[in-house]
C-alpha atoms as a PDB file:
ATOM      1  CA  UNK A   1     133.486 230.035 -55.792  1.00  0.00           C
ATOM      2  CA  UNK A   2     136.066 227.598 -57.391  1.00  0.00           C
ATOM      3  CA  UNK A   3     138.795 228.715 -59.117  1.00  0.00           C
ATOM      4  CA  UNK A   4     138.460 232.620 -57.863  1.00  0.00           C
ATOM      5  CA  UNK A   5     140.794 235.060 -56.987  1.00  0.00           C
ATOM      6  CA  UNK A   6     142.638 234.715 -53.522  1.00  0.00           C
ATOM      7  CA  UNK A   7     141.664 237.590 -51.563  1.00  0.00           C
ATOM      8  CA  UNK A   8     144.186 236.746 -48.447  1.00  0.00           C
ATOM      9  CA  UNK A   9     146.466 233.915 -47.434  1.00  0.00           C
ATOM     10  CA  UNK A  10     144.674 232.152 -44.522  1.00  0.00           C
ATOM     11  CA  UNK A  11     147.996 230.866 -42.799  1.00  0.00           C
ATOM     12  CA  UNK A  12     146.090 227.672 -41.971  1.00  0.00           C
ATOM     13  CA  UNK A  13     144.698 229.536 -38.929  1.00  0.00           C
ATOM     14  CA  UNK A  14     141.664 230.733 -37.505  1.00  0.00           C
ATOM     15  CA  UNK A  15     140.701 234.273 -38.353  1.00  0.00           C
ATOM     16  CA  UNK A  16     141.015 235.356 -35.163  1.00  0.00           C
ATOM     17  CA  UNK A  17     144.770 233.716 -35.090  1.00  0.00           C
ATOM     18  CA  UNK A  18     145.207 235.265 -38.287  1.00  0.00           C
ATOM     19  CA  UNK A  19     144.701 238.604 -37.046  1.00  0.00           C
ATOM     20  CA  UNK A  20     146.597 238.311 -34.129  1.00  0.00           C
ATOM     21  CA  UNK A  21     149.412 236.927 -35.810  1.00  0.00           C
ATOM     22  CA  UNK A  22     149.515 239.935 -38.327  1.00  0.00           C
ATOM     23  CA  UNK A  23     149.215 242.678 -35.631  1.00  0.00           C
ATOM     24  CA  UNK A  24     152.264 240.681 -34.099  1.00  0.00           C
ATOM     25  CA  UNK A  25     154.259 240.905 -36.500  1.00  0.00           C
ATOM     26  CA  UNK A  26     153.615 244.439 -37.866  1.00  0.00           C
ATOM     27  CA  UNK A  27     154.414 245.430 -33.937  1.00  0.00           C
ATOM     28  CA  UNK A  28     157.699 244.062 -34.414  1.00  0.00           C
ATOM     29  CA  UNK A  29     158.201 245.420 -37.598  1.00  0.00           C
ATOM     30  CA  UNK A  30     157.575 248.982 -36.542  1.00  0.00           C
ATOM     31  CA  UNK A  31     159.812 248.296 -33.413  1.00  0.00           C
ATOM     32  CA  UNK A  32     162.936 246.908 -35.115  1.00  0.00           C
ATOM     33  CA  UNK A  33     161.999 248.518 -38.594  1.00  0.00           C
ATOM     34  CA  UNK A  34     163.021 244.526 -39.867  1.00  0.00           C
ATOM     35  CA  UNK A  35     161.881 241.400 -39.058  1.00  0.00           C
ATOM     36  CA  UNK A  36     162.708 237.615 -40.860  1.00  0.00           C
ATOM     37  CA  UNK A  37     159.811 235.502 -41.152  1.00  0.00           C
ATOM     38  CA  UNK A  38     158.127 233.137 -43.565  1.00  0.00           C
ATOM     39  CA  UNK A  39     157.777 234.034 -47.379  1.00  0.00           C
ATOM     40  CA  UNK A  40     154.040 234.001 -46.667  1.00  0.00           C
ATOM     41  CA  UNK A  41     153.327 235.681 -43.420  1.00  0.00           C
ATOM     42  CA  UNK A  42     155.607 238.330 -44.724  1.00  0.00           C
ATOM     43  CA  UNK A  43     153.748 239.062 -47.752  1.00  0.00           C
ATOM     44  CA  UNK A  44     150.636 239.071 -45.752  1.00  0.00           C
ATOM     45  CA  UNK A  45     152.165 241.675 -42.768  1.00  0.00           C
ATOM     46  CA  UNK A  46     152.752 243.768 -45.723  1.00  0.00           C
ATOM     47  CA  UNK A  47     149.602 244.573 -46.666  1.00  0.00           C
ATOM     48  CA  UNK A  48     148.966 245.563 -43.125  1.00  0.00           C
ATOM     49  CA  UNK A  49     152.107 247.541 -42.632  1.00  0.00           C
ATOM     50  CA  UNK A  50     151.232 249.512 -45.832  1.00  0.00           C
ATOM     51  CA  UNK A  51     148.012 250.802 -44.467  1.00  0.00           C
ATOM     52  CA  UNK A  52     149.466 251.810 -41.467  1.00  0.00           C
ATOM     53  CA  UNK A  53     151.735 253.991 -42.963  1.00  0.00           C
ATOM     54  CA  UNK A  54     149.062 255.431 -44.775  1.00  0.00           C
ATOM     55  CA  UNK A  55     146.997 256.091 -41.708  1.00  0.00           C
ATOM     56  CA  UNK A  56     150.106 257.821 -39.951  1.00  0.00           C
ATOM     57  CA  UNK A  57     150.216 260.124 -43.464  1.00  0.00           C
ATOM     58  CA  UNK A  58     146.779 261.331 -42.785  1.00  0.00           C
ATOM     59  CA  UNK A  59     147.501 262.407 -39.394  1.00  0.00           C
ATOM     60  CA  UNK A  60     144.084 262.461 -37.958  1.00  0.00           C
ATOM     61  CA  UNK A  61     141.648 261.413 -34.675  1.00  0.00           C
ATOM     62  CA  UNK A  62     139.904 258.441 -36.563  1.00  0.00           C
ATOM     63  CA  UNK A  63     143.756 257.024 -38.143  1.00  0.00           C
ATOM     64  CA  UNK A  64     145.144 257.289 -34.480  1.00  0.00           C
ATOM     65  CA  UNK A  65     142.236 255.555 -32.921  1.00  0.00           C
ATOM     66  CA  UNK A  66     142.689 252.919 -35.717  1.00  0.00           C
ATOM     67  CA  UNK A  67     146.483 252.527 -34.968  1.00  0.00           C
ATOM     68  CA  UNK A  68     146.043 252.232 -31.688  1.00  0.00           C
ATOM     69  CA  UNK A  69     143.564 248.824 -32.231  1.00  0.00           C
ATOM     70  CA  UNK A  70     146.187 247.124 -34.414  1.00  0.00           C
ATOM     71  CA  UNK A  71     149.332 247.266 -32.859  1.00  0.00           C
ATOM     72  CA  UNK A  72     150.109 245.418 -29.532  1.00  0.00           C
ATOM     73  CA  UNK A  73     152.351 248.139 -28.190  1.00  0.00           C
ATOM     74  CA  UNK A  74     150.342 251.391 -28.957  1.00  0.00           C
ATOM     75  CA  UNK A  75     152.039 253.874 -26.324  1.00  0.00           C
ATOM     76  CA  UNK A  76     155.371 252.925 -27.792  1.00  0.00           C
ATOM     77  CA  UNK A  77     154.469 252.443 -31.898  1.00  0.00           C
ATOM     78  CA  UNK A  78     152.000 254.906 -32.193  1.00  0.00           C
ATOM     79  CA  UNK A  79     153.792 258.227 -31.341  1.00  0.00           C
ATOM     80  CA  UNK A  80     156.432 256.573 -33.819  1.00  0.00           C
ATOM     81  CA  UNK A  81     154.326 255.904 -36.333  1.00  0.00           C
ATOM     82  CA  UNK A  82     152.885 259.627 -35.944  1.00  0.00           C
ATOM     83  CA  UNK A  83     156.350 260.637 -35.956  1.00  0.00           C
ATOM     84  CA  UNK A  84     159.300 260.059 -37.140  1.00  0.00           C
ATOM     85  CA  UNK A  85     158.126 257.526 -39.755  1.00  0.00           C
ATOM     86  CA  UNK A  86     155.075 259.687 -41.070  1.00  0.00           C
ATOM     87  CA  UNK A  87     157.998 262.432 -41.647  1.00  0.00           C
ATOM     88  CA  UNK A  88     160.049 259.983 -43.766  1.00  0.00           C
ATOM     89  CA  UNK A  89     157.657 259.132 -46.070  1.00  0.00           C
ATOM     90  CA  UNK A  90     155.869 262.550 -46.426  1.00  0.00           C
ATOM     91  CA  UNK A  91     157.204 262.749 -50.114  1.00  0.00           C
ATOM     92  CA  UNK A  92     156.795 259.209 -50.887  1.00  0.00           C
ATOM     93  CA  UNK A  93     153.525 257.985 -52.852  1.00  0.00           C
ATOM     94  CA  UNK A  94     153.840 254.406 -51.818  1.00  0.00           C
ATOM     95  CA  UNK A  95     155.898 251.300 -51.522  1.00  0.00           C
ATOM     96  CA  UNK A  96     157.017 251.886 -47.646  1.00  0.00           C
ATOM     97  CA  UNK A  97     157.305 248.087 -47.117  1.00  0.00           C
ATOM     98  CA  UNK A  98     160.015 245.883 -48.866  1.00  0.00           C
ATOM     99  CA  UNK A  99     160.038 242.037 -49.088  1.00  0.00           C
ATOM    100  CA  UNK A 100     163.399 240.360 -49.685  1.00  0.00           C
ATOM    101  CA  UNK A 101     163.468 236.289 -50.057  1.00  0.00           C
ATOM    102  CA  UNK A 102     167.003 235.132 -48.018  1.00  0.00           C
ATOM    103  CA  UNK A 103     167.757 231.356 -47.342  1.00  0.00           C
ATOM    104  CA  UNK A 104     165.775 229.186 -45.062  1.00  0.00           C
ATOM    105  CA  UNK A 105     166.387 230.400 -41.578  1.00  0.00           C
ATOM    106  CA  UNK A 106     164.956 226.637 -40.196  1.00  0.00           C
ATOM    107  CA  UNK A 107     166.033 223.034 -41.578  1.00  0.00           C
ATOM    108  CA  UNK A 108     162.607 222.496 -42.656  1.00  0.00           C
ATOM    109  CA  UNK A 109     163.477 224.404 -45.713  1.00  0.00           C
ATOM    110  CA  UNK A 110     160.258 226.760 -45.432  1.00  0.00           C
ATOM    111  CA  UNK A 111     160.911 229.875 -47.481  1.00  0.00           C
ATOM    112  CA  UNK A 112     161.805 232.823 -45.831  1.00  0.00           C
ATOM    113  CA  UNK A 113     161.959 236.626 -46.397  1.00  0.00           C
ATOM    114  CA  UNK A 114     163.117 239.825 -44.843  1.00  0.00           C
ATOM    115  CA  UNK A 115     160.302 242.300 -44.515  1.00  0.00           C
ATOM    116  CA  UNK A 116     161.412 245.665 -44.411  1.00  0.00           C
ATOM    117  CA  UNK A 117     160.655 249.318 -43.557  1.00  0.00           C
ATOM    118  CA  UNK A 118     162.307 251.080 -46.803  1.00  0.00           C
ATOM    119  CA  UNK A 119     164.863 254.173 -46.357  1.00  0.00           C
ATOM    120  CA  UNK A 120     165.636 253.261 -42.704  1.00  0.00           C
ATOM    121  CA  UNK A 121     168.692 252.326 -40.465  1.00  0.00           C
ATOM    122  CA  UNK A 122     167.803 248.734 -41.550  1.00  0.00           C
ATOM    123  CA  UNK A 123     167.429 249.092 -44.994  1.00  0.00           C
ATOM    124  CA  UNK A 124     168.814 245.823 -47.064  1.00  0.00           C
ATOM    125  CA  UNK A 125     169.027 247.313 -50.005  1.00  0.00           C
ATOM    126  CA  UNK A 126     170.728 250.365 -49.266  1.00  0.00           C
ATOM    127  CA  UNK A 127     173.427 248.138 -47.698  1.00  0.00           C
ATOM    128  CA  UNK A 128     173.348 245.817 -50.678  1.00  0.00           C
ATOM    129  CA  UNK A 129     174.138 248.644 -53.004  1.00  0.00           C
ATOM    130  CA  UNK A 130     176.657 250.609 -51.008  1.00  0.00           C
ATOM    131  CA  UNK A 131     178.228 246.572 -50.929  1.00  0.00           C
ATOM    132  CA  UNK A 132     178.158 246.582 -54.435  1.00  0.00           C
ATOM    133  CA  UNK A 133     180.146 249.946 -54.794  1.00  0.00           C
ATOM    134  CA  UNK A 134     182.032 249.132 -52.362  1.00  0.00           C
ATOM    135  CA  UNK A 135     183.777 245.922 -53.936  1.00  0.00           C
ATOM    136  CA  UNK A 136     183.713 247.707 -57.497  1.00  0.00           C
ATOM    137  CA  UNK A 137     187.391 249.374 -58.822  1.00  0.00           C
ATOM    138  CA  UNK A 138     187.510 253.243 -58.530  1.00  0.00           C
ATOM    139  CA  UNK A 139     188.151 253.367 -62.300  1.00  0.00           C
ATOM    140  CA  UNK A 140     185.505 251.301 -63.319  1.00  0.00           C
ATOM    141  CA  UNK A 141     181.740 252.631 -64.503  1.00  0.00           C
ATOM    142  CA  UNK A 142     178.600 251.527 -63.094  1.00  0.00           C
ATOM    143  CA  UNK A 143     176.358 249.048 -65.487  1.00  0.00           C
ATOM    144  CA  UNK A 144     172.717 250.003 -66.103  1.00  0.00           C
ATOM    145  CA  UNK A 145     171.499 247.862 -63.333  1.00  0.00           C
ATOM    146  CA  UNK A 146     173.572 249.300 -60.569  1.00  0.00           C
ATOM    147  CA  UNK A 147     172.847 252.949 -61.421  1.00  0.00           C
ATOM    148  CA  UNK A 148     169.337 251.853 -61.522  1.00  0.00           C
ATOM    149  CA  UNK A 149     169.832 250.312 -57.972  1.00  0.00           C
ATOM    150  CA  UNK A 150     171.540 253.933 -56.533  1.00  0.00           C
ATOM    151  CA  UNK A 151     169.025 255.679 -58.178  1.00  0.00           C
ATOM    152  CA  UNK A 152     165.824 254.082 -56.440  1.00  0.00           C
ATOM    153  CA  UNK A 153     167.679 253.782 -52.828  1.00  0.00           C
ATOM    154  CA  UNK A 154     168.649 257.546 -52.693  1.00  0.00           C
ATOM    155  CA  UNK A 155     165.402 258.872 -54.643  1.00  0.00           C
ATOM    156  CA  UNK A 156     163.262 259.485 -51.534  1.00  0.00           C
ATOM    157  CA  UNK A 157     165.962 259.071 -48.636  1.00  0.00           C
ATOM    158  CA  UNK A 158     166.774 262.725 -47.007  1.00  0.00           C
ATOM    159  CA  UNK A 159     170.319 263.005 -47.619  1.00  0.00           C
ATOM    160  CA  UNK A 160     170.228 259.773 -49.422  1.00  0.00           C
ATOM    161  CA  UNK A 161     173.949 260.228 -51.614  1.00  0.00           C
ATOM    162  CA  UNK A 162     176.229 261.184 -48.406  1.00  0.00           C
ATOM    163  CA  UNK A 163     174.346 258.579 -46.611  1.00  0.00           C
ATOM    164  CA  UNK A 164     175.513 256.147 -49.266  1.00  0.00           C
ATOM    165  CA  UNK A 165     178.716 257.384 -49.727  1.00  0.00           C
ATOM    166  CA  UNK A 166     179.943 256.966 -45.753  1.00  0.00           C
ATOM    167  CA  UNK A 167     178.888 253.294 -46.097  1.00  0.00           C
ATOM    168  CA  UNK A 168     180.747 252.866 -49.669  1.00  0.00           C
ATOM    169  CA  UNK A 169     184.307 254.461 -47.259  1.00  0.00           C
ATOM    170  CA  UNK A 170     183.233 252.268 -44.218  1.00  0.00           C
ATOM    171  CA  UNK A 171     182.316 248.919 -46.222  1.00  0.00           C
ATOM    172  CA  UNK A 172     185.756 249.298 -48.362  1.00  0.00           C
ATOM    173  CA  UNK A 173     187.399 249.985 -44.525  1.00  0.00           C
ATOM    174  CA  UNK A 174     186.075 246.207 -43.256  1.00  0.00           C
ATOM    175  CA  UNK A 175     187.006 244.568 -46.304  1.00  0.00           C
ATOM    176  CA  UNK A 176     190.640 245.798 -45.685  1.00  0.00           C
ATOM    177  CA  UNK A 177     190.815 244.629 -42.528  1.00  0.00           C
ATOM    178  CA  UNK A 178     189.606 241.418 -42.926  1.00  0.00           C
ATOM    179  CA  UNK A 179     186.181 242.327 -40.989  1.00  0.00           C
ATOM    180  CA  UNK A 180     183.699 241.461 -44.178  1.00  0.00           C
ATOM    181  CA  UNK A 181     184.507 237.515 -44.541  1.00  0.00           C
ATOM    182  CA  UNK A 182     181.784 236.143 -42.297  1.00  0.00           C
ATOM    183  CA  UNK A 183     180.587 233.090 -41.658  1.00  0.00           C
ATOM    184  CA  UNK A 184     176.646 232.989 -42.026  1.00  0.00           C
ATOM    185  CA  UNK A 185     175.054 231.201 -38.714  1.00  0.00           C
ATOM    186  CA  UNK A 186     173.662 227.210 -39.140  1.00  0.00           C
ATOM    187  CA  UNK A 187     169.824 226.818 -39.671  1.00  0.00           C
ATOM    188  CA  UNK A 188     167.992 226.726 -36.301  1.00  0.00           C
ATOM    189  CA  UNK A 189     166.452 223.564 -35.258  1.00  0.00           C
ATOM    190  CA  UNK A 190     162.859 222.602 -35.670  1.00  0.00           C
ATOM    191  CA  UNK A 191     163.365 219.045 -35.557  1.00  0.00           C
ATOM    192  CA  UNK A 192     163.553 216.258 -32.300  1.00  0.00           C
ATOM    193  CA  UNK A 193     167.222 215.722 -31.254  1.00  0.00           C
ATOM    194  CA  UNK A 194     168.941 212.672 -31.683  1.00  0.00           C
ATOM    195  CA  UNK A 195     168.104 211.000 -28.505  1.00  0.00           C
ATOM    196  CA  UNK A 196     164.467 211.858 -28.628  1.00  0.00           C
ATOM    197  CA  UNK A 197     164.268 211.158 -31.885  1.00  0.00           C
ATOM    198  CA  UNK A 198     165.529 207.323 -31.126  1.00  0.00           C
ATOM    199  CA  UNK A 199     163.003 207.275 -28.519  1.00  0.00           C
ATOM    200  CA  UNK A 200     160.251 207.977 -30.430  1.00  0.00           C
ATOM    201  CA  UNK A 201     161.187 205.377 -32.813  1.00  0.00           C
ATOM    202  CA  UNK A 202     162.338 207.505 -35.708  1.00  0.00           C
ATOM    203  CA  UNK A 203     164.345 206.015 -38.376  1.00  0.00           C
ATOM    204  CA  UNK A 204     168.820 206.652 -38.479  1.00  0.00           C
ATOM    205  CA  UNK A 205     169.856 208.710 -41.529  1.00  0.00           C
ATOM    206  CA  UNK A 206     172.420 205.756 -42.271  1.00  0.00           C
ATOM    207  CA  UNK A 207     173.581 204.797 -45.801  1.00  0.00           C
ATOM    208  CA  UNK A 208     171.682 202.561 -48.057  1.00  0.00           C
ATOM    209  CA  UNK A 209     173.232 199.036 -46.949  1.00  0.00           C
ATOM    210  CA  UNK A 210     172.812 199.571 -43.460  1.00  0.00           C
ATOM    211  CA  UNK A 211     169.723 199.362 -41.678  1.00  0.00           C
ATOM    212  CA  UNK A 212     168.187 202.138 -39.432  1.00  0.00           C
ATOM    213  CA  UNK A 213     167.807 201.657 -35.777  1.00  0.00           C
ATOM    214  CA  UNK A 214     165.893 198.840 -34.928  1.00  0.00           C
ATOM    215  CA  UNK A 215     162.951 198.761 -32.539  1.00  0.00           C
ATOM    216  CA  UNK A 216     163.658 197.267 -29.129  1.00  0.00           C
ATOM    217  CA  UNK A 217     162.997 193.942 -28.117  1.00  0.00           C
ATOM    218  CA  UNK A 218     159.884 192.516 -26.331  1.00  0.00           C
ATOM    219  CA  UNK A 219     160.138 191.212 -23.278  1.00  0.00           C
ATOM    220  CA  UNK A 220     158.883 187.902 -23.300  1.00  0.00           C
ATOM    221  CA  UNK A 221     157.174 187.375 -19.881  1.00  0.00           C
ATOM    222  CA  UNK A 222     158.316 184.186 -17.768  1.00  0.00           C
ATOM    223  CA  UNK A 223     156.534 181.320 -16.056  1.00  0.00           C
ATOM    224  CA  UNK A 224     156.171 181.638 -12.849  1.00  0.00           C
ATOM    225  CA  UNK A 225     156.166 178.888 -11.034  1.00  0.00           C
ATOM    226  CA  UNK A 226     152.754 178.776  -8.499  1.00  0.00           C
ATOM    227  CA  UNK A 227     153.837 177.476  -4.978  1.00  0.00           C
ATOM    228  CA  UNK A 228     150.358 176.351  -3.624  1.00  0.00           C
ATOM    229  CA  UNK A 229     149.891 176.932   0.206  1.00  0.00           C
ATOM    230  CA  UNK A 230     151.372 174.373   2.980  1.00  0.00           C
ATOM    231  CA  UNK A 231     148.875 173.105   5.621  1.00  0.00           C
ATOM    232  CA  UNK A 232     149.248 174.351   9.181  1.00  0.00           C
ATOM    233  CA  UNK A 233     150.175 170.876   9.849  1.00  0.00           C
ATOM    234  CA  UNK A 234     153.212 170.228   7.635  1.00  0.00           C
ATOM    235  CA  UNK A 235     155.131 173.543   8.842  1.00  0.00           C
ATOM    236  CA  UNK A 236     154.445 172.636  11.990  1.00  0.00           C
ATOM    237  CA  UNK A 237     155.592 168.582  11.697  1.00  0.00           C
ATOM    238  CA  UNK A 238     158.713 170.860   9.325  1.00  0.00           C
ATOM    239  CA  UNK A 239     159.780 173.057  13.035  1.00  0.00           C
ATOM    240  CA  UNK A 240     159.475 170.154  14.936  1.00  0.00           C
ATOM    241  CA  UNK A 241     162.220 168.428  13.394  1.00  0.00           C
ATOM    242  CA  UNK A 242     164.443 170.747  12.964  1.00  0.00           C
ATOM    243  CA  UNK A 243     164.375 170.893  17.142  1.00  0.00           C
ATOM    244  CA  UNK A 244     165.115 167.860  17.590  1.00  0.00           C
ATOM    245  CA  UNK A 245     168.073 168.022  15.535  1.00  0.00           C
ATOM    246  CA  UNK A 246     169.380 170.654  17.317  1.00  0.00           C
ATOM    247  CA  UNK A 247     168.971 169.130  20.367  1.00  0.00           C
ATOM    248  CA  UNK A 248     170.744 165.786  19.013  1.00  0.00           C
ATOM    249  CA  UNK A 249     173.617 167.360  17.761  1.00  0.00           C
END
């Protein structure tokens, strides 16, 4: 039907791609409890990651049969799933997934995003805040926004304030020593390198008076000169006199 709703982002992939991409990437995000991808794939592994937390909550035969079809490493991600991260968000009534947008990772300028198990070792947000806290004066009070922030990283985390205040001491520690002022890594590269690039004919980034690299010239075949047969006669007549030369001199 034109102009519907969008029930899913299709990825420009098959559905059976689709699905395999997901599954790949919500394996990785159980794994590593973080993963940077596209703004769009993220969005999409979301929805998947979400229902698997809410199968490990259940906790029963049919939910661990259904785990064990989506991810790609079930002897590993299952048992954690079942465990320690069903045990994290016993108390929590949803939003177990978090989606952060962060600069292109790639030179194509796609848009990227951090997608995020929420109240882990990983979490962005918890770091962000403790950050924040971190480069605020002792004597100065928190605005409504930052208080806000503490509040919803520490609501559902066990032990979420001591947690948060050990990173505040060890954030304010780097930034003594000089440890905080990093340099951010260049994009990766997606495109052809320089050489290949002039090989496949692609055009110089030069400026606007100068021209790009031109194409290579044509050969332009030669005439060859066609140096019909001698008789048997000739060449021999041809030896002949160059014996008796010989001979002369």
């Amino acid at each position: 039907m034109a102009g519907g709703h969008m029930k899913y982002r299709a990825l420009s992939r098959s559905s059976a791609h689709r699905q395999a991409l997901l599954r790949n990437l919500v394996t990785s995000l159980f794994k590593h409890e973080s993963i940077a991808t596209t703004w769009h794939k993220a969005k999409e592994a979301q929805r998947l990651a979400e229902k698997l937390v809410t199968l490990g909550k259940k906790n029963t035969e049919a939910s661990r049969r259904r785990a064990h079809q989506i991810f790609y490493e079930p002897n590993d991600m299952v048992p954690k799933l079942f465990g320690p991260i069903r045990e994290r968000y016993l108390t929590r009534p949803g939003g177990y997934t978090r989606v952060l947008r962060i600069e292109p990772l790639k030179e194509d300028q796609a848009e990227s995003a951090i997608l995020e198990l929420v109240d882990g070792p990983r979490d962005m947000r918890f770091a962000m805040t403790a950050k924040t806290l971190a480069r605020l004066p002792p004597t100065k009070h928190l605005n409504d926004l930052t208080a806000k922030n503490v509040k919803r990283v520490t609501q559902f985390r066990k032990g979420g304030m001591s947690e948060l205040q050990e990173m505040v001491q060890e954030m304010r520690i780097q930034k003594e020593e000089g440890i905080d002022d990093r340099i951010l890594p260049a994009p990766r590269k997606v495109y052809p390198e320089d050489t290949f690039r002039k090989s496949m004919y692609y055009p110089d980034e030069v400026e606007d008076w100068k021209f790009p690299n031109p194409l290579p010239k044509k050969l332009v075949k030669k005439e060859v000169e066609v140096v019909e047969p001698e008789d048997d006669f000739v060449v021999a007549e041809r030896s002949l006199g160059k014996e008796v030369n010989a001979t002369g001199a």
